[in-house]
C-alpha atoms as a PDB file:
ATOM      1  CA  UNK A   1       0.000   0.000   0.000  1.00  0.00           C
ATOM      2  CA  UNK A   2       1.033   3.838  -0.727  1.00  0.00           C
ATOM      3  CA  UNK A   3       1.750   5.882   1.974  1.00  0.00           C
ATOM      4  CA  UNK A   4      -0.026   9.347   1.625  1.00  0.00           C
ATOM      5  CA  UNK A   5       3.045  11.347   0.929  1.00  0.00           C
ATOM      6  CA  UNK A   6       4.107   9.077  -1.780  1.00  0.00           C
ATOM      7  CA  UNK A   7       0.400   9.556  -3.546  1.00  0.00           C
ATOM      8  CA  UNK A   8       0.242  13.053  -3.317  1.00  0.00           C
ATOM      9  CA  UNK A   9       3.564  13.924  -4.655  1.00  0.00           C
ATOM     10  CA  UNK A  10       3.922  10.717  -7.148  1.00  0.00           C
ATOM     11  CA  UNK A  11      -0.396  11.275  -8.798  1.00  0.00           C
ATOM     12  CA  UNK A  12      -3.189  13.674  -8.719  1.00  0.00           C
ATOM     13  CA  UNK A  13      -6.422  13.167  -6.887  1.00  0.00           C
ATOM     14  CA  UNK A  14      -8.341  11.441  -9.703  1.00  0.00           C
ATOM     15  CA  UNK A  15      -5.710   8.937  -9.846  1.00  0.00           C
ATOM     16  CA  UNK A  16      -5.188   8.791  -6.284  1.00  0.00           C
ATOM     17  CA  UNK A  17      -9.197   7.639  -6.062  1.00  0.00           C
ATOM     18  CA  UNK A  18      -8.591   5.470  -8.758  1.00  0.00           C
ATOM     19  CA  UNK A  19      -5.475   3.546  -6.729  1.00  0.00           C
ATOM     20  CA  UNK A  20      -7.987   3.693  -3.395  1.00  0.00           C
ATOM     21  CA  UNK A  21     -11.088   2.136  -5.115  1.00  0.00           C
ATOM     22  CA  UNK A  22      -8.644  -0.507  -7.126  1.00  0.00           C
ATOM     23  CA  UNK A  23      -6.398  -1.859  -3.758  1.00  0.00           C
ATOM     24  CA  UNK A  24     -10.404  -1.872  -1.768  1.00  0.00           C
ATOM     25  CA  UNK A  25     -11.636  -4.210  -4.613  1.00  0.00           C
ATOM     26  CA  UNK A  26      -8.158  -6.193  -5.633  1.00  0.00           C
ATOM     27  CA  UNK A  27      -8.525  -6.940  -2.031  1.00  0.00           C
ATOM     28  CA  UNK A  28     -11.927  -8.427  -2.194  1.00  0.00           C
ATOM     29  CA  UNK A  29     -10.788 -10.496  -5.253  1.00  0.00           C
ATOM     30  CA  UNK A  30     -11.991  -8.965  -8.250  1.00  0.00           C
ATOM     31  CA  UNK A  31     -10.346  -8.367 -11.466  1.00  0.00           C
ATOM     32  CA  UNK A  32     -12.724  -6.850 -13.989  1.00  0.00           C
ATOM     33  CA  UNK A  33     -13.721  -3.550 -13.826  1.00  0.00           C
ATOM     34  CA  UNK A  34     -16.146  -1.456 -16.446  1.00  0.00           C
ATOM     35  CA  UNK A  35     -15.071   2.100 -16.991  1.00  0.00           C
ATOM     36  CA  UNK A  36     -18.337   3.031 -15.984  1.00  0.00           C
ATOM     37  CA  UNK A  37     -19.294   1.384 -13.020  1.00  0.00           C
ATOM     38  CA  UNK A  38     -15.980   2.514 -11.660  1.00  0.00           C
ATOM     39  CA  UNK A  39     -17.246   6.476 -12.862  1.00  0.00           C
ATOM     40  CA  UNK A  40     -19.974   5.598 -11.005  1.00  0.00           C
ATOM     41  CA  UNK A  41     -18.932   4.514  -7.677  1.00  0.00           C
ATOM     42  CA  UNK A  42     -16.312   7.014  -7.464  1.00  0.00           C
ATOM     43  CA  UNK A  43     -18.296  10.295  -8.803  1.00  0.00           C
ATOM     44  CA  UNK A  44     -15.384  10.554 -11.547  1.00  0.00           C
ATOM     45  CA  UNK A  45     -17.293  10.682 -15.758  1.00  0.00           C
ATOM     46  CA  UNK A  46     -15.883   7.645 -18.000  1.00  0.00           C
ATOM     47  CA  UNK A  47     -13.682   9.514 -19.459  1.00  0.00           C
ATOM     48  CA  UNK A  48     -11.549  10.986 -16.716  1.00  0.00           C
ATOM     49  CA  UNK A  49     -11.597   7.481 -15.319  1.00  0.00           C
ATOM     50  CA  UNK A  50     -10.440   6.202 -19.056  1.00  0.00           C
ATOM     51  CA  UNK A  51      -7.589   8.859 -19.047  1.00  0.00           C
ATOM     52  CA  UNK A  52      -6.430   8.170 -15.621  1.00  0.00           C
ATOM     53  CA  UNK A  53      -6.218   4.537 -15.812  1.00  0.00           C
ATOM     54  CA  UNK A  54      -4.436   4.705 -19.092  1.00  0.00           C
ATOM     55  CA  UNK A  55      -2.073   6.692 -16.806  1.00  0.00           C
ATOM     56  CA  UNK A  56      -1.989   4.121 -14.089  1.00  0.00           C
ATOM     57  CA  UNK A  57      -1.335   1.450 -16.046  1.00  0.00           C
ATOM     58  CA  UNK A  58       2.035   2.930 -17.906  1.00  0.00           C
ATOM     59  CA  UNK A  59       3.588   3.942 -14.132  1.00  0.00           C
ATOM     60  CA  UNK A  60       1.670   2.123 -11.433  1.00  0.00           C
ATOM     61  CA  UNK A  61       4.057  -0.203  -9.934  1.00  0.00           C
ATOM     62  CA  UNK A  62       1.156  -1.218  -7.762  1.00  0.00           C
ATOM     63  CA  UNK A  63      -1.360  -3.243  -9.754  1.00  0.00           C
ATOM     64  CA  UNK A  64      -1.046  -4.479 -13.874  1.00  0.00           C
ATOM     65  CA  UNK A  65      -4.007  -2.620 -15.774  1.00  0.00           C
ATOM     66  CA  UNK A  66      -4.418  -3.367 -18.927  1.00  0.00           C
ATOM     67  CA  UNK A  67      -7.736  -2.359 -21.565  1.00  0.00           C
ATOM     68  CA  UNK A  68      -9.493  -5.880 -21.443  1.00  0.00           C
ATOM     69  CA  UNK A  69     -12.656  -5.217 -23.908  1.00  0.00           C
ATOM     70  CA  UNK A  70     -15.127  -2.614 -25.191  1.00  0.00           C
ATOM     71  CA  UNK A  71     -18.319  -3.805 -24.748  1.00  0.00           C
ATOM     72  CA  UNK A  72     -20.665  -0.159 -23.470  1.00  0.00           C
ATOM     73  CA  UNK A  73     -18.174   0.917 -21.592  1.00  0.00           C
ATOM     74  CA  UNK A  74     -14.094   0.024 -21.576  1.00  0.00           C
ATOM     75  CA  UNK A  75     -13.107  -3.494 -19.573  1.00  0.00           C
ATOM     76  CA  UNK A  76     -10.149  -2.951 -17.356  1.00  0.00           C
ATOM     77  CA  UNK A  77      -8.364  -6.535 -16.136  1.00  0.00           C
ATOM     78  CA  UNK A  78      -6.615  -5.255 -13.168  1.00  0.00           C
ATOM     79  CA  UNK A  79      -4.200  -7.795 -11.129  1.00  0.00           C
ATOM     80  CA  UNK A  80      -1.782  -6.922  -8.011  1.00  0.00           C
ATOM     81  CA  UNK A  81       1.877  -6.497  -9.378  1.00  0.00           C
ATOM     82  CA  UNK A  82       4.160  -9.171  -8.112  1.00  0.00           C
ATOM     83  CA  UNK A  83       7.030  -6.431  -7.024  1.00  0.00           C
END
């Protein structure tokens, strides 16, 4: 887990609610995530949470994310990095 300092300094705060809502629900074992229902749940629109996780997923050492499948809204496959 990030310590606060290291989130505030490293992302900004859509990211940082992105990272928060991924490590609660990596935690409770799930893996697929639609763009939407993760706008949704964390009052960010689709497409800042498209933009951001693009972001995460080219320098978050936390989790993998990679684009799974567009099917109404942008898949995301998200798995706990081994580091």
């Amino acid at each position: 887990m990030f310590t606060k300092g290291t989130l505030t300094s490293t992302y900004n705060e859509r990211q940082i609610t992105l990272i928060t809502y991924l490590e609660d629900r990596v935690k409770e074992g799930k893996n697929f995530f639609k763009s939407k229902y993760i706008a949704r749940e964390t009052g960010l629109s689709s497409k800042e949470v498209g933009t951001n996780m693009g972001l995460l997923a080219e320098n978050c050492p936390k989790f993998t994310i990679q684009k799974y499948s567009y099917s109404n809204s942008t898949t995301w496959l998200i798995t706990p990095s081994q580091a």
